[in-house]
C-alpha atoms as a PDB file:
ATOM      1  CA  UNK A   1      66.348 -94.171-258.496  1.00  0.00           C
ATOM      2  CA  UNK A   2      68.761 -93.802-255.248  1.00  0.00           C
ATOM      3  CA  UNK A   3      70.320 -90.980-256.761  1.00  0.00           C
ATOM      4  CA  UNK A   4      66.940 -88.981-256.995  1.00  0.00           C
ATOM      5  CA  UNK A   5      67.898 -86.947-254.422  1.00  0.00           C
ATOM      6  CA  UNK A   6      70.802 -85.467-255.843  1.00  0.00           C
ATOM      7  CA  UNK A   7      69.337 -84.821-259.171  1.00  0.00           C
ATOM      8  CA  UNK A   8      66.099 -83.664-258.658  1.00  0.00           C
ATOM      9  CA  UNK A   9      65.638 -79.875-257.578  1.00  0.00           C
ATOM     10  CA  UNK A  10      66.403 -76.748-259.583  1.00  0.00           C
ATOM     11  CA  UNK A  11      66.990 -78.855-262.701  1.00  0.00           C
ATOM     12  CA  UNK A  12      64.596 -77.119-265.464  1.00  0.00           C
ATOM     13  CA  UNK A  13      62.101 -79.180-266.968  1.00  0.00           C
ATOM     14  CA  UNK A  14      63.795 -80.063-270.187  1.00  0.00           C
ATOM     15  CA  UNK A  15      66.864 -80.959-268.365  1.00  0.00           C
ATOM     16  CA  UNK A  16      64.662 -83.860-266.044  1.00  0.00           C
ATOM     17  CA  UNK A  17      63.125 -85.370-269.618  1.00  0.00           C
ATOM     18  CA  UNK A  18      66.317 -85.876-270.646  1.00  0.00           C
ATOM     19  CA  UNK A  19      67.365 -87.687-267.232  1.00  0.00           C
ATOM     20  CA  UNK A  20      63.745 -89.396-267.419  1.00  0.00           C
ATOM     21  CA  UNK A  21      64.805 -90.714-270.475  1.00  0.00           C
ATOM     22  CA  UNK A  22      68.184 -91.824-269.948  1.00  0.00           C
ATOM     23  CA  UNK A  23      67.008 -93.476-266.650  1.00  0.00           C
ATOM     24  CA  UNK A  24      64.243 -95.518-268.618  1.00  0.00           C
ATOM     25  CA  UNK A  25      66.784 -96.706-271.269  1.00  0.00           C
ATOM     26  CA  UNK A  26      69.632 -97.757-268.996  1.00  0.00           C
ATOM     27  CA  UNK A  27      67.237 -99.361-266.463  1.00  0.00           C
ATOM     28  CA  UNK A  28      65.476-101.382-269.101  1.00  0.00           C
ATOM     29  CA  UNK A  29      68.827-102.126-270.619  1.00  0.00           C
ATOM     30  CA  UNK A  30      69.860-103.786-266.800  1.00  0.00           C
ATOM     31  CA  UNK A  31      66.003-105.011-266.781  1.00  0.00           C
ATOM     32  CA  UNK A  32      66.837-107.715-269.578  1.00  0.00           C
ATOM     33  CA  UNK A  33      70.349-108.287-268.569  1.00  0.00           C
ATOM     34  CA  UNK A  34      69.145-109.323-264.904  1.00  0.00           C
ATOM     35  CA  UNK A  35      65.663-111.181-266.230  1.00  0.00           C
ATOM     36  CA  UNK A  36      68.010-112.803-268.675  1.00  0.00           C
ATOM     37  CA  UNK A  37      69.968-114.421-265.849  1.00  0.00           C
ATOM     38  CA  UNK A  38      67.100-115.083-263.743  1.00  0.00           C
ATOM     39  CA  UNK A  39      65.105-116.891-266.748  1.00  0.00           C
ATOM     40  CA  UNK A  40      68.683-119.022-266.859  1.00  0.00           C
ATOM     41  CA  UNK A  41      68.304-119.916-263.394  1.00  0.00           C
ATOM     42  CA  UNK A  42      64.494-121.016-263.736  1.00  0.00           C
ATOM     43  CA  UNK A  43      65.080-123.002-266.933  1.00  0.00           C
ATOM     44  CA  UNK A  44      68.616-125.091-266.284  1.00  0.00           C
ATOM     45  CA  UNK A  45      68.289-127.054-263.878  1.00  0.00           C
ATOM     46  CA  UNK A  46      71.929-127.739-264.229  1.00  0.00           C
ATOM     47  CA  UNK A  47      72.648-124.298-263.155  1.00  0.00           C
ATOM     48  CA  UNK A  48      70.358-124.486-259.433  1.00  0.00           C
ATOM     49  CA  UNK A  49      73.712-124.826-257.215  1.00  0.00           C
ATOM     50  CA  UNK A  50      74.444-122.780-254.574  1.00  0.00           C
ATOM     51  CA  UNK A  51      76.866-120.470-255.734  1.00  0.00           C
ATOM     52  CA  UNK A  52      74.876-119.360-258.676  1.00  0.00           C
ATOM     53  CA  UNK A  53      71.833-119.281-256.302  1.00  0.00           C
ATOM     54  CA  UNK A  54      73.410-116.330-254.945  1.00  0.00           C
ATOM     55  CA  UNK A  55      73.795-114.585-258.564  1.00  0.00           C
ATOM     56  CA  UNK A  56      70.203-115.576-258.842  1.00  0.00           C
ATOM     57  CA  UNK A  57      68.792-113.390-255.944  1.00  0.00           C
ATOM     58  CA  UNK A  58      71.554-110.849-257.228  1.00  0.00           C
ATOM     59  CA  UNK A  59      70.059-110.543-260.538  1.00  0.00           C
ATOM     60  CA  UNK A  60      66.602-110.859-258.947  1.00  0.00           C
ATOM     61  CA  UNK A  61      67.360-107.561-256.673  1.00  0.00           C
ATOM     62  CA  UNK A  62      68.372-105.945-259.623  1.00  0.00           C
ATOM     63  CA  UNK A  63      65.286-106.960-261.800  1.00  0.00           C
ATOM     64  CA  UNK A  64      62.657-105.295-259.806  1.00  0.00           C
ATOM     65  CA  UNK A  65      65.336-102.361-258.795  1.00  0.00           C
ATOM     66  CA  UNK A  66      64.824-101.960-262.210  1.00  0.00           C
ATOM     67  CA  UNK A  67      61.352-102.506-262.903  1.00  0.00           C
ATOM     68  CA  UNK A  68      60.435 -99.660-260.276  1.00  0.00           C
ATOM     69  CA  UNK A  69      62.770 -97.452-261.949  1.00  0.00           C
ATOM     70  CA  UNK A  70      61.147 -98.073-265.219  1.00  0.00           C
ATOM     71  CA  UNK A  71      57.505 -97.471-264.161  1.00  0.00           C
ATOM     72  CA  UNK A  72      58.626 -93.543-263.442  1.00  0.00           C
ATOM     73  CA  UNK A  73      55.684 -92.171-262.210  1.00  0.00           C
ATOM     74  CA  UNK A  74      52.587 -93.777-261.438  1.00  0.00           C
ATOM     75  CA  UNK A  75      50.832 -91.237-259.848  1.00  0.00           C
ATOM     76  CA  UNK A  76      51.267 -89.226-256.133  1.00  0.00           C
ATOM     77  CA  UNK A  77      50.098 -90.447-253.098  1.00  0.00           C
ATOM     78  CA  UNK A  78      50.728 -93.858-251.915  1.00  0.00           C
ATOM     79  CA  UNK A  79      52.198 -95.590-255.266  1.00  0.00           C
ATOM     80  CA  UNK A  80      54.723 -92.851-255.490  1.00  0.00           C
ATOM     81  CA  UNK A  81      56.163 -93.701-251.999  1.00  0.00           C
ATOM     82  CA  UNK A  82      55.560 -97.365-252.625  1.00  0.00           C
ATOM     83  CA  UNK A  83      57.940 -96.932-255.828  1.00  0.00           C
ATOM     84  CA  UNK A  84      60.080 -94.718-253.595  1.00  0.00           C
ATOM     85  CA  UNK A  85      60.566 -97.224-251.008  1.00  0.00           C
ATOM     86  CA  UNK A  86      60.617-100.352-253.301  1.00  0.00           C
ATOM     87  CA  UNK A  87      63.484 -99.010-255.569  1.00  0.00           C
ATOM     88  CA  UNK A  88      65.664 -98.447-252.385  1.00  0.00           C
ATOM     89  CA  UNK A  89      64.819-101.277-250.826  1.00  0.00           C
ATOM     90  CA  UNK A  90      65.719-103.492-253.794  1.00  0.00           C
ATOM     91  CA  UNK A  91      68.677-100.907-254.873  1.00  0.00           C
ATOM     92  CA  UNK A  92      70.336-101.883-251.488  1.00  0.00           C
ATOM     93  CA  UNK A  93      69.608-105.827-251.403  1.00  0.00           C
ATOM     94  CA  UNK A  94      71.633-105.811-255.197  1.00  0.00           C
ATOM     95  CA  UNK A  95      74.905-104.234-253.230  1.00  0.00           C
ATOM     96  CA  UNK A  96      74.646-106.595-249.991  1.00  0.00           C
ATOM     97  CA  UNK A  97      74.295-109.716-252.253  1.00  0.00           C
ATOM     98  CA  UNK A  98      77.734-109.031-253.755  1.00  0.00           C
ATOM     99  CA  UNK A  99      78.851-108.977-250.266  1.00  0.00           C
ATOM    100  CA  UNK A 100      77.147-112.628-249.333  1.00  0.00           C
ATOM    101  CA  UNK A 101      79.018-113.773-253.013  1.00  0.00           C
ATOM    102  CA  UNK A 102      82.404-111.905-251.507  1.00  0.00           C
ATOM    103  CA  UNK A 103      82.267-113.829-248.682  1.00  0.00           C
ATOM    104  CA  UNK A 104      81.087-117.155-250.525  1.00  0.00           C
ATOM    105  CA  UNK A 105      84.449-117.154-252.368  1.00  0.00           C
ATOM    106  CA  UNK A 106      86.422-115.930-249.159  1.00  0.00           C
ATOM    107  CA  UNK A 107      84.873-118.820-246.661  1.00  0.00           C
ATOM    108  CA  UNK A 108      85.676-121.805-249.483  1.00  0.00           C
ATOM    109  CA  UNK A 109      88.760-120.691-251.238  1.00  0.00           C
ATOM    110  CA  UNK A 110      90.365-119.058-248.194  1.00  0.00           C
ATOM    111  CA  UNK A 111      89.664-120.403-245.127  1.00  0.00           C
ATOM    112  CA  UNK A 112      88.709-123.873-246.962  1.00  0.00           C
ATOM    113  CA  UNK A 113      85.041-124.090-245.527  1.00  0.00           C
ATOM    114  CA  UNK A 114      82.307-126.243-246.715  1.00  0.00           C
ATOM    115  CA  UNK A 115      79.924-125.142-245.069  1.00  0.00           C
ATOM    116  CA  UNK A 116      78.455-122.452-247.127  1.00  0.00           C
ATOM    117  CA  UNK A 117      74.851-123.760-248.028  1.00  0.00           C
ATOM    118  CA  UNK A 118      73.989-124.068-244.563  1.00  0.00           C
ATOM    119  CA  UNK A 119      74.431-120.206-244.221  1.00  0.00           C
ATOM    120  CA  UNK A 120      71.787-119.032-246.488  1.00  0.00           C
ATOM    121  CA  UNK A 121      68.769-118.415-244.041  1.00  0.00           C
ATOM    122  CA  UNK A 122      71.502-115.909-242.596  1.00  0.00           C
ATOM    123  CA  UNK A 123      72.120-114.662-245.800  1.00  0.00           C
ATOM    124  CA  UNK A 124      68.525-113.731-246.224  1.00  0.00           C
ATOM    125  CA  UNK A 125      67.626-112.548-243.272  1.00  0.00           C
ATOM    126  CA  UNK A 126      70.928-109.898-243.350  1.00  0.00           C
ATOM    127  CA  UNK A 127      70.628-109.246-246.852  1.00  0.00           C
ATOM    128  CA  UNK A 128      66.693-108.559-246.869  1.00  0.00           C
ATOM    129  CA  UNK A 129      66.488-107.275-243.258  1.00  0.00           C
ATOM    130  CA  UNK A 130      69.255-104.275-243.685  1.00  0.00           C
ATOM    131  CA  UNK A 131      67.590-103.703-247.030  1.00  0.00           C
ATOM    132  CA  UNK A 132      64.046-102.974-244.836  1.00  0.00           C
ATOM    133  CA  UNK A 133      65.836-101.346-242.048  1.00  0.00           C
ATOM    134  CA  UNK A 134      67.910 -98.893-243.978  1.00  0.00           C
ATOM    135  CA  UNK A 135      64.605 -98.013-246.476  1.00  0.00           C
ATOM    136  CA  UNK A 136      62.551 -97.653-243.270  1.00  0.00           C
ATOM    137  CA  UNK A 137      65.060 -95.058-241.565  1.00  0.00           C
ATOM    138  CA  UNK A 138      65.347 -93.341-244.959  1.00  0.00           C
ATOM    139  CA  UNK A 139      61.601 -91.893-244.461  1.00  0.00           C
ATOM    140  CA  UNK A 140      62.916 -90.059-241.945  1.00  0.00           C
ATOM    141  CA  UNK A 141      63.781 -86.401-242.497  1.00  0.00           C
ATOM    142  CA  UNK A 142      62.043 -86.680-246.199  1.00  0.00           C
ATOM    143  CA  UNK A 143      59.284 -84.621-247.214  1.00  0.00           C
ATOM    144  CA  UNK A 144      57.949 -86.114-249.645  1.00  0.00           C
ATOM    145  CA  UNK A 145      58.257 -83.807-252.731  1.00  0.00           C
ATOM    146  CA  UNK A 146      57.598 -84.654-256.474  1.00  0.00           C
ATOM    147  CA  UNK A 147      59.860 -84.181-259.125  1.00  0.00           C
ATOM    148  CA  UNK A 148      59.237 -85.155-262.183  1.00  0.00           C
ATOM    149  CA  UNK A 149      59.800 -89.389-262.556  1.00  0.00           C
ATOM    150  CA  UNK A 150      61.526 -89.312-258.999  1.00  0.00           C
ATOM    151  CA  UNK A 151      58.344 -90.131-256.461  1.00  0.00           C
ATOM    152  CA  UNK A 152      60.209 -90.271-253.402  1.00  0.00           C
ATOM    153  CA  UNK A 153      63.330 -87.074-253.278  1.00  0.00           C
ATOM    154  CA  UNK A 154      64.519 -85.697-249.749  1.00  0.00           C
ATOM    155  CA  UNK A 155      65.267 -81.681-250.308  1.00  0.00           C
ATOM    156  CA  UNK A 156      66.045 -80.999-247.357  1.00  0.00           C
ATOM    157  CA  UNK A 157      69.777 -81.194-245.271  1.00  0.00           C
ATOM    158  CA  UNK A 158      68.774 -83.587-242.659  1.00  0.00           C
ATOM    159  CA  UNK A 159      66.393 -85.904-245.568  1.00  0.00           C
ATOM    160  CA  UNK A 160      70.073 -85.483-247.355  1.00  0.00           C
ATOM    161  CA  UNK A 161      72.078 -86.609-244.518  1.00  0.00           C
ATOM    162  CA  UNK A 162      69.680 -89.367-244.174  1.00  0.00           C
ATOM    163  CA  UNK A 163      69.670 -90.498-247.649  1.00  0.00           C
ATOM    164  CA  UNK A 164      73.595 -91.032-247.532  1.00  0.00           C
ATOM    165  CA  UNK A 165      73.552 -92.522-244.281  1.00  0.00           C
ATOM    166  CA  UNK A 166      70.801 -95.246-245.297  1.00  0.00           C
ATOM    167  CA  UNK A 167      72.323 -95.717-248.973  1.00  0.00           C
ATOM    168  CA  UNK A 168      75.827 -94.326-249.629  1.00  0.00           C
ATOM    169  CA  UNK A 169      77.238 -95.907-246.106  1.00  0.00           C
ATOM    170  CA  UNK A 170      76.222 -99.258-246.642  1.00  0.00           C
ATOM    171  CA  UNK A 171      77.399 -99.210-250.148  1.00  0.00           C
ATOM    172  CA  UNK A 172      80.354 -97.754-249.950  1.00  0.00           C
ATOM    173  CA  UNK A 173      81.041-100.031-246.974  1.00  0.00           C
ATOM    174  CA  UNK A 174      80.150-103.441-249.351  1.00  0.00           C
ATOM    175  CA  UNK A 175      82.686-101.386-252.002  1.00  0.00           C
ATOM    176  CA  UNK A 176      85.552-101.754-249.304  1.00  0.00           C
ATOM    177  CA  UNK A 177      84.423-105.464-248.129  1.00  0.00           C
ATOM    178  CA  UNK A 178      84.122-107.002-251.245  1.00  0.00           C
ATOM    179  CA  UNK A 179      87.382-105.354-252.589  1.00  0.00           C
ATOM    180  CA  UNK A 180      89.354-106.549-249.402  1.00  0.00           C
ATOM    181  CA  UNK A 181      87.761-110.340-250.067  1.00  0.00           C
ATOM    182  CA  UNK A 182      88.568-110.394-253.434  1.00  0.00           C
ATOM    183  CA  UNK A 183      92.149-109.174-252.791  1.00  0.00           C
ATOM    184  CA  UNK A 184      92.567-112.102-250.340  1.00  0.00           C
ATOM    185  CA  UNK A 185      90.574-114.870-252.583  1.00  0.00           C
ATOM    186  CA  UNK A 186      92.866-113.912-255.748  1.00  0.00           C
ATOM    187  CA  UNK A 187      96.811-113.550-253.913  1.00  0.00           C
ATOM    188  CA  UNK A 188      95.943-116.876-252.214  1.00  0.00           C
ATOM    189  CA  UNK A 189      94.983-118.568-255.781  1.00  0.00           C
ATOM    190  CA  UNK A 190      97.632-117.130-257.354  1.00  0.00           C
ATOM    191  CA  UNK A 191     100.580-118.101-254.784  1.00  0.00           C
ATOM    192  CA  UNK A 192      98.457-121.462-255.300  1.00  0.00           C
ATOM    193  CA  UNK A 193      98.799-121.266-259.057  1.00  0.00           C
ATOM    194  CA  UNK A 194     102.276-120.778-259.129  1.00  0.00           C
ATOM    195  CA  UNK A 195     103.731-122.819-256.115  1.00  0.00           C
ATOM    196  CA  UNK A 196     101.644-125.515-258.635  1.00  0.00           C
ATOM    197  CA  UNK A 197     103.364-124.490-261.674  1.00  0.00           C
ATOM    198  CA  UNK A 198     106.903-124.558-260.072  1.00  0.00           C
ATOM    199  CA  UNK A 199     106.063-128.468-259.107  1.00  0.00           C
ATOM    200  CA  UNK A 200     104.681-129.425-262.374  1.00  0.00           C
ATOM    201  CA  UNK A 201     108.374-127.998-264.025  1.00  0.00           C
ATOM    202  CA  UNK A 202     106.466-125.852-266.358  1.00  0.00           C
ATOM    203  CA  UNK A 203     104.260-128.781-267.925  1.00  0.00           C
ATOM    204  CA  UNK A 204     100.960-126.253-267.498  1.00  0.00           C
ATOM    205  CA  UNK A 205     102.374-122.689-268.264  1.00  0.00           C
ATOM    206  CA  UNK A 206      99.389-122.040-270.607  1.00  0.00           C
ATOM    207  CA  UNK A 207      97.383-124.051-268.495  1.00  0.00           C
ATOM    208  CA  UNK A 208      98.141-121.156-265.857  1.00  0.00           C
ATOM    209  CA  UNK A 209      98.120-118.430-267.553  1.00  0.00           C
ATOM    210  CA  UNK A 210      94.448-118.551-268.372  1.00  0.00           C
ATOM    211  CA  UNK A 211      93.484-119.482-265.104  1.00  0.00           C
ATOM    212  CA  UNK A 212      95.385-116.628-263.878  1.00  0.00           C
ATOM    213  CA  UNK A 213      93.759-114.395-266.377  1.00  0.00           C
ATOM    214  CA  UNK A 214      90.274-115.942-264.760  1.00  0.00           C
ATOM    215  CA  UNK A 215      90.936-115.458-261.157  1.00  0.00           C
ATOM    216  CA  UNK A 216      92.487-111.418-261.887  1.00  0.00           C
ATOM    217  CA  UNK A 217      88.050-110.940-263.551  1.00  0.00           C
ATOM    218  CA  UNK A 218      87.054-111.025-260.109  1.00  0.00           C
ATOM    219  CA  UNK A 219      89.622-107.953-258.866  1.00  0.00           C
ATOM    220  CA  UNK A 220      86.775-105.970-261.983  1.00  0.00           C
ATOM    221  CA  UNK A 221      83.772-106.940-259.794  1.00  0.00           C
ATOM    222  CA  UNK A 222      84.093-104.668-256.940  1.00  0.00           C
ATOM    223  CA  UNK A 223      84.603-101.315-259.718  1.00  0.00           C
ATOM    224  CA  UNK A 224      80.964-102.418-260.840  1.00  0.00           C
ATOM    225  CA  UNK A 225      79.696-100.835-257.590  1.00  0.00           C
ATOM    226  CA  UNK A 226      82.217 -98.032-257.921  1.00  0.00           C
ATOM    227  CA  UNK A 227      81.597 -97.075-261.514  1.00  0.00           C
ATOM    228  CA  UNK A 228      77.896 -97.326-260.995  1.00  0.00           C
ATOM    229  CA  UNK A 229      77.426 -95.118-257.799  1.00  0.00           C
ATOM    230  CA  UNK A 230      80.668 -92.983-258.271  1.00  0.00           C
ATOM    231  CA  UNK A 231      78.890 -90.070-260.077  1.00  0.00           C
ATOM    232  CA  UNK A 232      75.971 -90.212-257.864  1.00  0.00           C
ATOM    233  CA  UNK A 233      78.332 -90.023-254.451  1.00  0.00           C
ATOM    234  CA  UNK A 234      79.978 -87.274-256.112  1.00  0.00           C
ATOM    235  CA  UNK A 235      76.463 -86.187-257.088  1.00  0.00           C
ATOM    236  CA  UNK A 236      75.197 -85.598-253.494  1.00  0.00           C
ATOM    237  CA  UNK A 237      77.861 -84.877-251.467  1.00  0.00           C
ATOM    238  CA  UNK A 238      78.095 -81.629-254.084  1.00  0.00           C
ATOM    239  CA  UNK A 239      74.377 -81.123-253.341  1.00  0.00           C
ATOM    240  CA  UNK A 240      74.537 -80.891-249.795  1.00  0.00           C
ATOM    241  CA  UNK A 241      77.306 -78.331-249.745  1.00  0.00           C
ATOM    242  CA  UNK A 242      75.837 -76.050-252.876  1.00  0.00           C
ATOM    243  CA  UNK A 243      72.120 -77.239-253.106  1.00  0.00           C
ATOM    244  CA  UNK A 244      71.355 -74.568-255.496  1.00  0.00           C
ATOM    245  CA  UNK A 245      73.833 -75.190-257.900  1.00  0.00           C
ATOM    246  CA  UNK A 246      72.778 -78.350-259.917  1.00  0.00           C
ATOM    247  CA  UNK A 247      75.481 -79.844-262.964  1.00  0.00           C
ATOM    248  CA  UNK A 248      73.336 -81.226-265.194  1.00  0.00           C
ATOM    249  CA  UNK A 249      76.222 -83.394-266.962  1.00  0.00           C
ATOM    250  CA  UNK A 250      77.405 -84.719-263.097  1.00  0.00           C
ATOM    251  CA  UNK A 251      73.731 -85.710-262.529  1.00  0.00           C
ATOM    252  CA  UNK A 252      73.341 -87.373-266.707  1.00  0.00           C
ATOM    253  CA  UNK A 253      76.335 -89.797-265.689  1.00  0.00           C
ATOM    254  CA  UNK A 254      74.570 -90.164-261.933  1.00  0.00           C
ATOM    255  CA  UNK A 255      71.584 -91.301-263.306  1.00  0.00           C
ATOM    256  CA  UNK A 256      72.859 -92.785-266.313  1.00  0.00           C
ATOM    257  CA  UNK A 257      75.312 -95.041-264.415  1.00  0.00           C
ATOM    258  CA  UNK A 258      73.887 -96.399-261.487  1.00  0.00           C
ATOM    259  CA  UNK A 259      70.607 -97.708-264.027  1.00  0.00           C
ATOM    260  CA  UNK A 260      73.207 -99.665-266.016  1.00  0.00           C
ATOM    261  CA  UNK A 261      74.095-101.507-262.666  1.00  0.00           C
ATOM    262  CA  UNK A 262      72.069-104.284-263.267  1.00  0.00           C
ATOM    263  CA  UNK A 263      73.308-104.552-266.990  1.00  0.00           C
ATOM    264  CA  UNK A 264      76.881-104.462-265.736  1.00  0.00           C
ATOM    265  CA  UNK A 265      76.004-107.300-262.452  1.00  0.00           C
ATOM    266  CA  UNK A 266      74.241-109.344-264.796  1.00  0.00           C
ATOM    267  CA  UNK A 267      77.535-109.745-267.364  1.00  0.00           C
ATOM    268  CA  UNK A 268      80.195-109.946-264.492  1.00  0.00           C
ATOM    269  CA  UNK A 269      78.496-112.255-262.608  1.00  0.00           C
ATOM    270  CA  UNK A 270      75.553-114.241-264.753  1.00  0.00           C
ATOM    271  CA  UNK A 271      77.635-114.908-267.830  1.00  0.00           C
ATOM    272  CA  UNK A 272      79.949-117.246-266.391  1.00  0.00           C
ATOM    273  CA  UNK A 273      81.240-120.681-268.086  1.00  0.00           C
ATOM    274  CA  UNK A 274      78.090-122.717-266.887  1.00  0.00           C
ATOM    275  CA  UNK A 275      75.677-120.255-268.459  1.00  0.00           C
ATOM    276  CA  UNK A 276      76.950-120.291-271.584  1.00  0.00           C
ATOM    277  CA  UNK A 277      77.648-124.254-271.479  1.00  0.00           C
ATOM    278  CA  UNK A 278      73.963-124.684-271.083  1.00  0.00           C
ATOM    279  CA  UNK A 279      72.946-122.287-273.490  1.00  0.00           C
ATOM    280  CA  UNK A 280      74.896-123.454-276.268  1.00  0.00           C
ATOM    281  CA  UNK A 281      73.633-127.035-275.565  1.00  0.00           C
ATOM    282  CA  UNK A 282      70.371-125.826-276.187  1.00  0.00           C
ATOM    283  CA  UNK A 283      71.345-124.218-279.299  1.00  0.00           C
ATOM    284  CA  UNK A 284      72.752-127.560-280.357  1.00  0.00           C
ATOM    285  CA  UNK A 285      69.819-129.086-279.940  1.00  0.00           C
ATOM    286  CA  UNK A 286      66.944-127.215-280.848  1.00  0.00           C
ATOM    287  CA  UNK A 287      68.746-125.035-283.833  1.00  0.00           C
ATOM    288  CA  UNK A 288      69.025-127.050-287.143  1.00  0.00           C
ATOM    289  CA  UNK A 289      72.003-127.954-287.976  1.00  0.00           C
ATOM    290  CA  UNK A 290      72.762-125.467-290.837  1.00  0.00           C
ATOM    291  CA  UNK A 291      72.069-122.723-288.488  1.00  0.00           C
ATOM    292  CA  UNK A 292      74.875-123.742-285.617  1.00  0.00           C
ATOM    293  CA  UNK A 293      77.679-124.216-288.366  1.00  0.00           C
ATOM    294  CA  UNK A 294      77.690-120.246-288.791  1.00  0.00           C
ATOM    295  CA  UNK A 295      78.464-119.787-285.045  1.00  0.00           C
ATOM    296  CA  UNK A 296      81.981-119.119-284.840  1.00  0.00           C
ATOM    297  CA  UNK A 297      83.750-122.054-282.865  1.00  0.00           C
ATOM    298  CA  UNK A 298      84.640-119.814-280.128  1.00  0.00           C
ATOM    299  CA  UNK A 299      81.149-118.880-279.181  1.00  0.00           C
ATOM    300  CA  UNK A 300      80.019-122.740-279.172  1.00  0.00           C
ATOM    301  CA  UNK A 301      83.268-124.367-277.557  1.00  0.00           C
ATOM    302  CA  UNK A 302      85.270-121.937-275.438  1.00  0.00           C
ATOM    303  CA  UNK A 303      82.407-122.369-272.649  1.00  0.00           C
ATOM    304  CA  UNK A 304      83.496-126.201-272.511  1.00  0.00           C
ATOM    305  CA  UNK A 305      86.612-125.216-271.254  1.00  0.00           C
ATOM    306  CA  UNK A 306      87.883-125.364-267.547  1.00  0.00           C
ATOM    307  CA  UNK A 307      87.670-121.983-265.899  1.00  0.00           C
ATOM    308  CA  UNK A 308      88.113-120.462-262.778  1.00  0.00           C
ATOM    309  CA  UNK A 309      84.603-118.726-262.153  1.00  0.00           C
ATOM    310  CA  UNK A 310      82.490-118.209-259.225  1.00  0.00           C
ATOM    311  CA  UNK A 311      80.138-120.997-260.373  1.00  0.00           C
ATOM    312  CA  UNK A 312      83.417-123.514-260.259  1.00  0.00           C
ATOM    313  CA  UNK A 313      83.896-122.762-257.160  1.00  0.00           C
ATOM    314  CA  UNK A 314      80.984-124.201-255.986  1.00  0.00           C
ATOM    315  CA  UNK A 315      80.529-126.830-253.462  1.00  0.00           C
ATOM    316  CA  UNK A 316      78.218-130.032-254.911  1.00  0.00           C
ATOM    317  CA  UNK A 317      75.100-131.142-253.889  1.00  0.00           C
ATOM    318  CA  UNK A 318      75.414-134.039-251.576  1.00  0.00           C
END
């Protein structure tokens, strides 16, 4: 994981099963939630649109962040560091495509661009070249040690300095970006909301309400990166001042948390209205008939109505 460096060290060798083990349960955990959303994207077709394009390489990111997690370690030598660089690399592309869905939202809802789909080469090529740069620069200043499932942990001060420079800067910086673009996207929709409930006299109040109760689930997305990289911020700025003192419970919720990112991207993002639409159609057609009557009505019609997700917000293909 990212956090390796912070939990690796003086930890005794019970202590790193245990975090071997939580990190291979929580990262399969955000394995299937991610390769859930990408198998989505691959089989409905109805569900290849931009916007959830852009969940797509999200969930993608996350997939093989995962995946590299889960294969601990292969051996030392060069597949350690190849796992070492891979999960960073991968790690950081999951944050910066929350930023390219951030500003998605901002450029159509806010500043009433269409224009979108013609920025996705950029989005690539900043998404996947930071992700190279800052896993590049993050060999600097490490030495390469081996701890336990963790192939690729800087010890030292300046491999620490590096680490949160490379990792912890960008992400804290997405943190800020998409929180401030969200903010925007959802005070603009809601003065929208309600300048249009004051003209209709009232006729949509309910109407309203549950769009406003739509458009306030995006103000959650940005505490996905905080509540999965909290702990291991925490984590290693305590490490660099007292590297000889390890918490062992500090560095269970560091590694714990920041493997269930995927999990947590993969329901805020993936499980949207057009996700479940298509899934439930499938039901309804390949599920005999005796089986889809025990499905509570909820489950098989609430997806059919009109919500205010990212994936409504999309702009057509012309």
């Amino acid at each position: 994981m990212a956090s390796s460096a912070a939990v690796a060290g003086v930890l005794s060798a019970h202590d790193r099963q245990i975090l071997t083990a939580v990190n291979t349960g929580a990262s399969s955990l955000s394995f299937v939630g991610s390769g859930f959303i990408v198998l989505c994207y691959v089989l409905f077709k109805e569900l290849r649109k931009f916007s959830f394009k852009l969940v797509f390489y999200l969930a993608l990111s996350d997939m093989l962040c995962s995946f590299f997690s889960i294969v601990g370690d292969p051996a030392k030598g060069f597949f350690c560091y190849a796992q070492g660089y891979s999960t960073h690399f991968f790690c950081v592309a999951s944050f910066l495509w929350t930023t390219t869905i951030a500003f998605t939202l901002h450029r159509t809802v806010v500043r009433h661009k269409a224009d979108v789909e013609e920025l996705e080469a950029i989005f690539h090529l900043y998404v996947w070249g930071t992700s190279l740069v800052m896993t590049v620069i993050r060999s600097f200043g490490n030495d390469h040690r081996h701890f336990g499932i963790w192939c690729w942990t800087q010890t030292g001060r300046t491999g620490k300095a590096v680490h949160f420079v490379t990792f912890y800067t960008p992400l804290w910086g997405a943190i800020l970006y998409n929180g401030f673009t969200y903010f925007q996207v959802i005070r603009m929709l809601n003065n929208a909301t309600r300048m249009a409930v004051g003209i209709s006299d009232r006729l949509y109040v309910p109407d309203a309400r549950d769009n406003m109760k739509s458009l306030n689930r995006w103000g959650y997305y940005p505490l996905i990166l905080i509540g999965s990289w909290a702990f291991g911020t925490i984590n290693l700025v305590h490490d660099f001042i007292e590297p000889g003192h390890k918490i062992f419970w500090l560095s269970f919720l560091d590694v714990g948390m920041a493997a269930l990112m995927g999990l947590f991207n993969s329901i805020a993002y993936g499980l949207n209205s057009s996700v479940r639409r298509a899934i439930c159609e499938r039901m309804d057609m390949f599920l005999p008939e005796r089986v889809c009557r025990w499905l509570p009505n909820n489950f098989k019609y609430r997806n059919q109505q009109q919500e205010n997700e990212l994936v409504s917000l999309k702009i057509e293909d012309k």
